[in-house]
PDB file of N, CA and C in Angstrom:
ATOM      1  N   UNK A   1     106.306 117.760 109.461  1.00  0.00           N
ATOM      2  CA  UNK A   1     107.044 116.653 108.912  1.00  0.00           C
ATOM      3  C   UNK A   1     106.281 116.135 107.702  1.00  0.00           C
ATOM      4  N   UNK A   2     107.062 115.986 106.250  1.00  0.00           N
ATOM      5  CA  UNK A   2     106.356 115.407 105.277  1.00  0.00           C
ATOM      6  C   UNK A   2     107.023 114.077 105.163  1.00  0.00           C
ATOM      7  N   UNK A   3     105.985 113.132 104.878  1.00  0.00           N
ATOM      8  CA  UNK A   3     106.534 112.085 104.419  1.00  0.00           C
ATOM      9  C   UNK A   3     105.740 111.202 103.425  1.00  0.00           C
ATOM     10  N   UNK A   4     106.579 110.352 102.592  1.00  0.00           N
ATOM     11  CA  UNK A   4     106.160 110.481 101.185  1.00  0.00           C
ATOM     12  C   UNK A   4     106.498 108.591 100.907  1.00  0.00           C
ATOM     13  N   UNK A   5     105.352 107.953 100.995  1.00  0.00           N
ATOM     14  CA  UNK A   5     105.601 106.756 100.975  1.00  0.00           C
ATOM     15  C   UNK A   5     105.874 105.784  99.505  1.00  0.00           C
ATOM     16  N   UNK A   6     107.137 105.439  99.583  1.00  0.00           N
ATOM     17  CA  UNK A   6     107.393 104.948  97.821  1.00  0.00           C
ATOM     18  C   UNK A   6     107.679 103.018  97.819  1.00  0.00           C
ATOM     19  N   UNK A   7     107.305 103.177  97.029  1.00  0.00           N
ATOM     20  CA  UNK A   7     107.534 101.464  96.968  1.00  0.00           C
ATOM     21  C   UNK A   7     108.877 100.765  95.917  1.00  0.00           C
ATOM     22  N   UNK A   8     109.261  99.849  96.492  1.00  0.00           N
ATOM     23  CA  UNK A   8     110.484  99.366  95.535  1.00  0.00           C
ATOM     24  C   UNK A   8     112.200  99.976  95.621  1.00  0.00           C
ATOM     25  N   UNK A   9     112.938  99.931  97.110  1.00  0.00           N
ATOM     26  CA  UNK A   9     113.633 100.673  97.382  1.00  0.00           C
ATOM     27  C   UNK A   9     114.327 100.879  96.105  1.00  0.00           C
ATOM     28  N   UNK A  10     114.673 102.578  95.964  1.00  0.00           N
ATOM     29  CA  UNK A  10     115.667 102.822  94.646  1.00  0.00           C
ATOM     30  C   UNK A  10     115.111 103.503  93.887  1.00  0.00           C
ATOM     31  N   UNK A  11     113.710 102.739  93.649  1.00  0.00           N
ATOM     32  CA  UNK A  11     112.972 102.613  92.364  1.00  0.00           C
ATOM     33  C   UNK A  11     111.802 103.567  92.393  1.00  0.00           C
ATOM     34  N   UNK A  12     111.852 104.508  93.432  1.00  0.00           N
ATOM     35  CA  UNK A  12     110.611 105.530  93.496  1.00  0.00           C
ATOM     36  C   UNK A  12     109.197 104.518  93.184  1.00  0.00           C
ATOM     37  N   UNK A  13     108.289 105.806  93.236  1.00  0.00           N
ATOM     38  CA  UNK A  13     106.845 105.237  92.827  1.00  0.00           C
ATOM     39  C   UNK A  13     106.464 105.038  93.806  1.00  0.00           C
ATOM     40  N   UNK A  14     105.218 106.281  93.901  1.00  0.00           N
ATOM     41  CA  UNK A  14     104.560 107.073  95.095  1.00  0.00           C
ATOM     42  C   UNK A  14     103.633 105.698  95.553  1.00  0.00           C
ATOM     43  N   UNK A  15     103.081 105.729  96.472  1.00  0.00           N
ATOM     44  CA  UNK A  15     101.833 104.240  97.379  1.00  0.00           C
ATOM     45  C   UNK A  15     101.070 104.949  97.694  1.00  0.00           C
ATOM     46  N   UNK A  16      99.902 104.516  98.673  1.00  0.00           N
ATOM     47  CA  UNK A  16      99.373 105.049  99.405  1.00  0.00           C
ATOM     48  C   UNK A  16      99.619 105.006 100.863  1.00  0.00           C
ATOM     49  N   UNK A  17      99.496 105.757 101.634  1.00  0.00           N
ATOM     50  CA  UNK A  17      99.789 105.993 103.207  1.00  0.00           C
ATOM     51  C   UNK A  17      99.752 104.778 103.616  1.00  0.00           C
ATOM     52  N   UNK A  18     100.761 104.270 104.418  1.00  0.00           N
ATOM     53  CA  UNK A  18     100.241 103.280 105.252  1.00  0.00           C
ATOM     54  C   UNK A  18     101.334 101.542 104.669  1.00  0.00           C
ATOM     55  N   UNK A  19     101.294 102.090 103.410  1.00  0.00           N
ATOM     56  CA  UNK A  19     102.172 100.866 102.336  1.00  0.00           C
ATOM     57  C   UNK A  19     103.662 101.279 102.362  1.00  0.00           C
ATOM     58  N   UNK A  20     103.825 100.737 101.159  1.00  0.00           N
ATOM     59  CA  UNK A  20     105.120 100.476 100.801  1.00  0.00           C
ATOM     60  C   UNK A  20     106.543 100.036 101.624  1.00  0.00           C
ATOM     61  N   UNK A  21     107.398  99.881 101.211  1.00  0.00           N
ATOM     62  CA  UNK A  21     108.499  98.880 101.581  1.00  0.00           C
ATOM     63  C   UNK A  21     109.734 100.040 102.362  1.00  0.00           C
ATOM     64  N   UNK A  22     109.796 100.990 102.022  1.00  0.00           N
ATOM     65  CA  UNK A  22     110.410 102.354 102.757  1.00  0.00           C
ATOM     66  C   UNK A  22     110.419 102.714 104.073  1.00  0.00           C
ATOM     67  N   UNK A  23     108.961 103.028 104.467  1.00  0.00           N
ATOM     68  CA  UNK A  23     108.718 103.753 105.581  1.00  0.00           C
ATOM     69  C   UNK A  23     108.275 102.445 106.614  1.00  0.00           C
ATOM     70  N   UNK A  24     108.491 102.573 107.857  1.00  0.00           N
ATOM     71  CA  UNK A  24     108.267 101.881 108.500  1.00  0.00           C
ATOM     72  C   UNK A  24     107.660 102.526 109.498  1.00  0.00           C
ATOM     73  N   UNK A  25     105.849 102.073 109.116  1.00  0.00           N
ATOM     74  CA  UNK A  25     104.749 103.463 109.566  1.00  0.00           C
ATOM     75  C   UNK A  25     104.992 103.499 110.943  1.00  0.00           C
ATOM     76  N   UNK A  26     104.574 102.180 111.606  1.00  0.00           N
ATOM     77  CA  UNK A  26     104.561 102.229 113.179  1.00  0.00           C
ATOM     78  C   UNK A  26     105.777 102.594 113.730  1.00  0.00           C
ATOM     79  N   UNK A  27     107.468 102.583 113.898  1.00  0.00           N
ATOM     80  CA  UNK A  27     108.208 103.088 113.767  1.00  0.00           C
ATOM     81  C   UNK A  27     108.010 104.499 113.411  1.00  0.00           C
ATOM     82  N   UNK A  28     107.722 104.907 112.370  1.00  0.00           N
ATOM     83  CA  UNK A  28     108.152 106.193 112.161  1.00  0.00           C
ATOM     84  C   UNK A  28     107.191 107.157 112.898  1.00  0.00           C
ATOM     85  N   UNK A  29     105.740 106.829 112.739  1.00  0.00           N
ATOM     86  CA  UNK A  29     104.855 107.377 113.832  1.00  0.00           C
ATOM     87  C   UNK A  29     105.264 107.648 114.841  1.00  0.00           C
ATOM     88  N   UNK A  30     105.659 106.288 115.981  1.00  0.00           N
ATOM     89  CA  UNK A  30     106.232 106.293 117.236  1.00  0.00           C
ATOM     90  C   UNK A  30     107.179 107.742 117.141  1.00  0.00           C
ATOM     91  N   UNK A  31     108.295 107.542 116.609  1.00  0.00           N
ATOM     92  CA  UNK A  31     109.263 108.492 116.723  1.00  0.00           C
ATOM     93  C   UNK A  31     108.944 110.077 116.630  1.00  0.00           C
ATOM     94  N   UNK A  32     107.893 110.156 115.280  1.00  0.00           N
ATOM     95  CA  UNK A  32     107.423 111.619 115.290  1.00  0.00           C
ATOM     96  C   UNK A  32     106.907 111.977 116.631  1.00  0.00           C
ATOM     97  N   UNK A  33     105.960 111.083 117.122  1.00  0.00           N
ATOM     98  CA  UNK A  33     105.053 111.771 118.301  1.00  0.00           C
ATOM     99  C   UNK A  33     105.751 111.260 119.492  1.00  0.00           C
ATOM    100  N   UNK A  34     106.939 110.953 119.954  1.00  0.00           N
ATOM    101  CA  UNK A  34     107.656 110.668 121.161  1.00  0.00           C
ATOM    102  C   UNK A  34     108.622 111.517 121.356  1.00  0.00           C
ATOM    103  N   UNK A  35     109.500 111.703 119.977  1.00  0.00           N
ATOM    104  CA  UNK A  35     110.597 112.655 120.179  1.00  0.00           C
ATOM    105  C   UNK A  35     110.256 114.229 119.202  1.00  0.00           C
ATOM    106  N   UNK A  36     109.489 114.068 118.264  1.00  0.00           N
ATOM    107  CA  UNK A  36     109.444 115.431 117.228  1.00  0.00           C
ATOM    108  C   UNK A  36     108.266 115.830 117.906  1.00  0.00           C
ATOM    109  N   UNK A  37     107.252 115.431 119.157  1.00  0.00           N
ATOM    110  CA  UNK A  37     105.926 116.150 119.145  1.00  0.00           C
ATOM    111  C   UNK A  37     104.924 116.719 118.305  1.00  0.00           C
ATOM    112  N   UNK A  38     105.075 115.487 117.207  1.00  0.00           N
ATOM    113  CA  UNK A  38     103.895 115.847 116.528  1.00  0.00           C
ATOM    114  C   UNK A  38     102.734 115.106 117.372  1.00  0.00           C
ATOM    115  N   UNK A  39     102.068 115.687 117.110  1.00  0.00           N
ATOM    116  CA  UNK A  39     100.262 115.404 117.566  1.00  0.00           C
ATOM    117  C   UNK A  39      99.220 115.364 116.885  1.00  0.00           C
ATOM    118  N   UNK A  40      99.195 115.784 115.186  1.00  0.00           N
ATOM    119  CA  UNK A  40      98.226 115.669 113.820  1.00  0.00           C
ATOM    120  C   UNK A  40      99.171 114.650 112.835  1.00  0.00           C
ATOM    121  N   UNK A  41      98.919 114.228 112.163  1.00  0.00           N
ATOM    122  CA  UNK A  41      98.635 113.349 111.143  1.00  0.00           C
ATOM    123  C   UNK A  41      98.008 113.749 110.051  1.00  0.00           C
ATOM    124  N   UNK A  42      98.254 114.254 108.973  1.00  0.00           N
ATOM    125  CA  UNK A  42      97.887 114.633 107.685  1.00  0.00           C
ATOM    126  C   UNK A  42      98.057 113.789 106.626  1.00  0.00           C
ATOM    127  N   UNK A  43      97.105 113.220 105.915  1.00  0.00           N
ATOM    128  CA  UNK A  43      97.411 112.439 104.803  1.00  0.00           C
ATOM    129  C   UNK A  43      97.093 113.265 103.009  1.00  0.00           C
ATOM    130  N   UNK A  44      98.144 113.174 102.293  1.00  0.00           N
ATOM    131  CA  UNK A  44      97.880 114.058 101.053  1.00  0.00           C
ATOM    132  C   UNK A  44      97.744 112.820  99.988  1.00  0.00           C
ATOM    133  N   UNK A  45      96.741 112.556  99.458  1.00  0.00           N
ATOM    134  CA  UNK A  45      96.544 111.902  98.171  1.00  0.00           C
ATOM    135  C   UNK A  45      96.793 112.701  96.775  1.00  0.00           C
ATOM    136  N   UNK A  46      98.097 112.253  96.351  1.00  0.00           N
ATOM    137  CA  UNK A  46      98.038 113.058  95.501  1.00  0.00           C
ATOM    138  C   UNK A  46      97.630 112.620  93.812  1.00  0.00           C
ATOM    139  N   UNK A  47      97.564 111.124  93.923  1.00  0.00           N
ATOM    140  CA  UNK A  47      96.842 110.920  92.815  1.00  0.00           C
ATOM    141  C   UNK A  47      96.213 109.253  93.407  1.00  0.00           C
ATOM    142  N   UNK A  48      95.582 108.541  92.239  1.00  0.00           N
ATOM    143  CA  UNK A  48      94.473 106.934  92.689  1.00  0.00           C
ATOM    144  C   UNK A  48      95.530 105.860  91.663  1.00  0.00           C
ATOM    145  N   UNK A  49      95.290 104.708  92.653  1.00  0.00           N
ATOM    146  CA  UNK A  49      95.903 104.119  91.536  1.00  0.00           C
ATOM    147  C   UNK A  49      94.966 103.608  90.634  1.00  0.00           C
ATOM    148  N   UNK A  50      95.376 103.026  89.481  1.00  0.00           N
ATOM    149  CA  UNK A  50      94.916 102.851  88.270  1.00  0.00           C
ATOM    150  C   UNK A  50      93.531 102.280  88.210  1.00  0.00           C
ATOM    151  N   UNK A  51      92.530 102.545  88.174  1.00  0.00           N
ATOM    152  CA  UNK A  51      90.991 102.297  88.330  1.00  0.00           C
ATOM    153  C   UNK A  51      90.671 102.362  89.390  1.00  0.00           C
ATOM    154  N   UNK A  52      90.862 102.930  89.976  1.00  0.00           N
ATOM    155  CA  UNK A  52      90.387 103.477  91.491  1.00  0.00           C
ATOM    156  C   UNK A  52      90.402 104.547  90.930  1.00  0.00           C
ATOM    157  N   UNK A  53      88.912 105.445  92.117  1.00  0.00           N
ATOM    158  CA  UNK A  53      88.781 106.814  92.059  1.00  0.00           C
ATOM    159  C   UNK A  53      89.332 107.464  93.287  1.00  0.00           C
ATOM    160  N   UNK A  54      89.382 108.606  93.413  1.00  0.00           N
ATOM    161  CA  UNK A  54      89.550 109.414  94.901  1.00  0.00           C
ATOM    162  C   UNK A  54      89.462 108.939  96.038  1.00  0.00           C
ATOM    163  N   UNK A  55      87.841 108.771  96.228  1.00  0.00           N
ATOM    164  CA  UNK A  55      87.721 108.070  97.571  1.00  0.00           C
ATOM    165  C   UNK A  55      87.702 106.694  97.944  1.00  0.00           C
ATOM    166  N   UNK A  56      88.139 106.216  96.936  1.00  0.00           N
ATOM    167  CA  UNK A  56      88.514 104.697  96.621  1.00  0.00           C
ATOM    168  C   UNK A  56      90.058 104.808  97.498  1.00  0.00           C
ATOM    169  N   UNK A  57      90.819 105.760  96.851  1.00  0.00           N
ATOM    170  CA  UNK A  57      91.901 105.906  97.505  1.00  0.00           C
ATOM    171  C   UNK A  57      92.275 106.347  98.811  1.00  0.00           C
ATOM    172  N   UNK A  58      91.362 106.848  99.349  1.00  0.00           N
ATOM    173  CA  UNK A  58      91.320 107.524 101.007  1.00  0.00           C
ATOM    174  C   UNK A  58      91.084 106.636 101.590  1.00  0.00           C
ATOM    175  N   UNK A  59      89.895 105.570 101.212  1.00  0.00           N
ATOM    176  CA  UNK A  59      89.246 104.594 102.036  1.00  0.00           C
ATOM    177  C   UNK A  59      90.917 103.306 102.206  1.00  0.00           C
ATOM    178  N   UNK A  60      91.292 103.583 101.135  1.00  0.00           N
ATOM    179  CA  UNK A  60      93.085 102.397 101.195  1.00  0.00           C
ATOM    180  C   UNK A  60      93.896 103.193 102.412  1.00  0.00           C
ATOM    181  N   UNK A  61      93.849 104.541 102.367  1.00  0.00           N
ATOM    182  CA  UNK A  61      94.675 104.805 103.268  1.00  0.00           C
ATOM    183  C   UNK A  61      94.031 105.271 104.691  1.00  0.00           C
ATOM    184  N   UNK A  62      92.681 105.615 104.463  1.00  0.00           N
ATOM    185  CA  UNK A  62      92.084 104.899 106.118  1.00  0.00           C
ATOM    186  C   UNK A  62      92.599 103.794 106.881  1.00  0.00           C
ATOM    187  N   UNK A  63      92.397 102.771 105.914  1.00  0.00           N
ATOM    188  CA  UNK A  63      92.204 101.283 106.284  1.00  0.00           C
ATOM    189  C   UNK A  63      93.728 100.845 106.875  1.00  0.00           C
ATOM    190  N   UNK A  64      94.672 101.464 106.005  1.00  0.00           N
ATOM    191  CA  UNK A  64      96.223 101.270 106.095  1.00  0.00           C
ATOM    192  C   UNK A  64      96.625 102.100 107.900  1.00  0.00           C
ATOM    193  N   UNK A  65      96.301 102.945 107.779  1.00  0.00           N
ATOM    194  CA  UNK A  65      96.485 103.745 108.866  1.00  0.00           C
ATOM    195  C   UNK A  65      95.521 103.298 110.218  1.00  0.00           C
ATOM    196  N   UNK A  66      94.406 102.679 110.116  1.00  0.00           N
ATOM    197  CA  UNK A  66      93.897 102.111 111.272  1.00  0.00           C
ATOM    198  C   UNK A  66      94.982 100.588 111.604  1.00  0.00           C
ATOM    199  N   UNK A  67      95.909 100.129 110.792  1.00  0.00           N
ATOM    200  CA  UNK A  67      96.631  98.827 111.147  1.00  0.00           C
ATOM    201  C   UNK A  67      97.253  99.783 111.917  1.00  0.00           C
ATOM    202  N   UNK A  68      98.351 100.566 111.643  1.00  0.00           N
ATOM    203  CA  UNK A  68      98.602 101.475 112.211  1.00  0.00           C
ATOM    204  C   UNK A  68      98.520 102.059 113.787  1.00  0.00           C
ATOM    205  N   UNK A  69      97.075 101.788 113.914  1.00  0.00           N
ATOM    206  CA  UNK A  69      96.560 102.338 115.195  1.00  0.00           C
ATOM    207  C   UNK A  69      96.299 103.696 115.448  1.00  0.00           C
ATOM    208  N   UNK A  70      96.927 104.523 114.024  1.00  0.00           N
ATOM    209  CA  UNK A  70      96.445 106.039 114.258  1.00  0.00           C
ATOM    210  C   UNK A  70      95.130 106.339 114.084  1.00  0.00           C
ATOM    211  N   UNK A  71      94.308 105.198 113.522  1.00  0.00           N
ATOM    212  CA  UNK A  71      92.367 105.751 113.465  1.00  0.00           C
ATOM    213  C   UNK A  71      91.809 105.038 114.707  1.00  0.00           C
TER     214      UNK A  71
END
């Protein structure tokens, strides 16, 4: 399952894991791993936002994903 978190319904424009106004993480989590049997969690950074570096950006979507409860 890919999923691709955007902010600003309509209006595209990629976030980082865990954000934006679209996906509704805990919801959508629940559902993957109750009814689709997923059991991994993959996060793809595919770019930082604007003065942030790389792991500037992992550490946002750590942090996002432990509200979450998946860390």
């Amino acid at each position: 399952m890919h999923v691709k978190a955007e902010n600003e319904k309509g209006k595209g424009g990629a976030t980082v894991a865990g954000e934006g106004d679209i996906v509704d993480w805990k919801r959508m989590f629940n559902i993957a791993e109750t009814v689709g049997g997923i059991e991994w969690h993959v996060v793809e950074r595919e770019d930082c936002r604007q003065g942030s570096n790389l792991m500037e950006a992992c550490a946002e979507c750590f942090e996002n994903l432990k509200k979450t409860g998946k860390v």
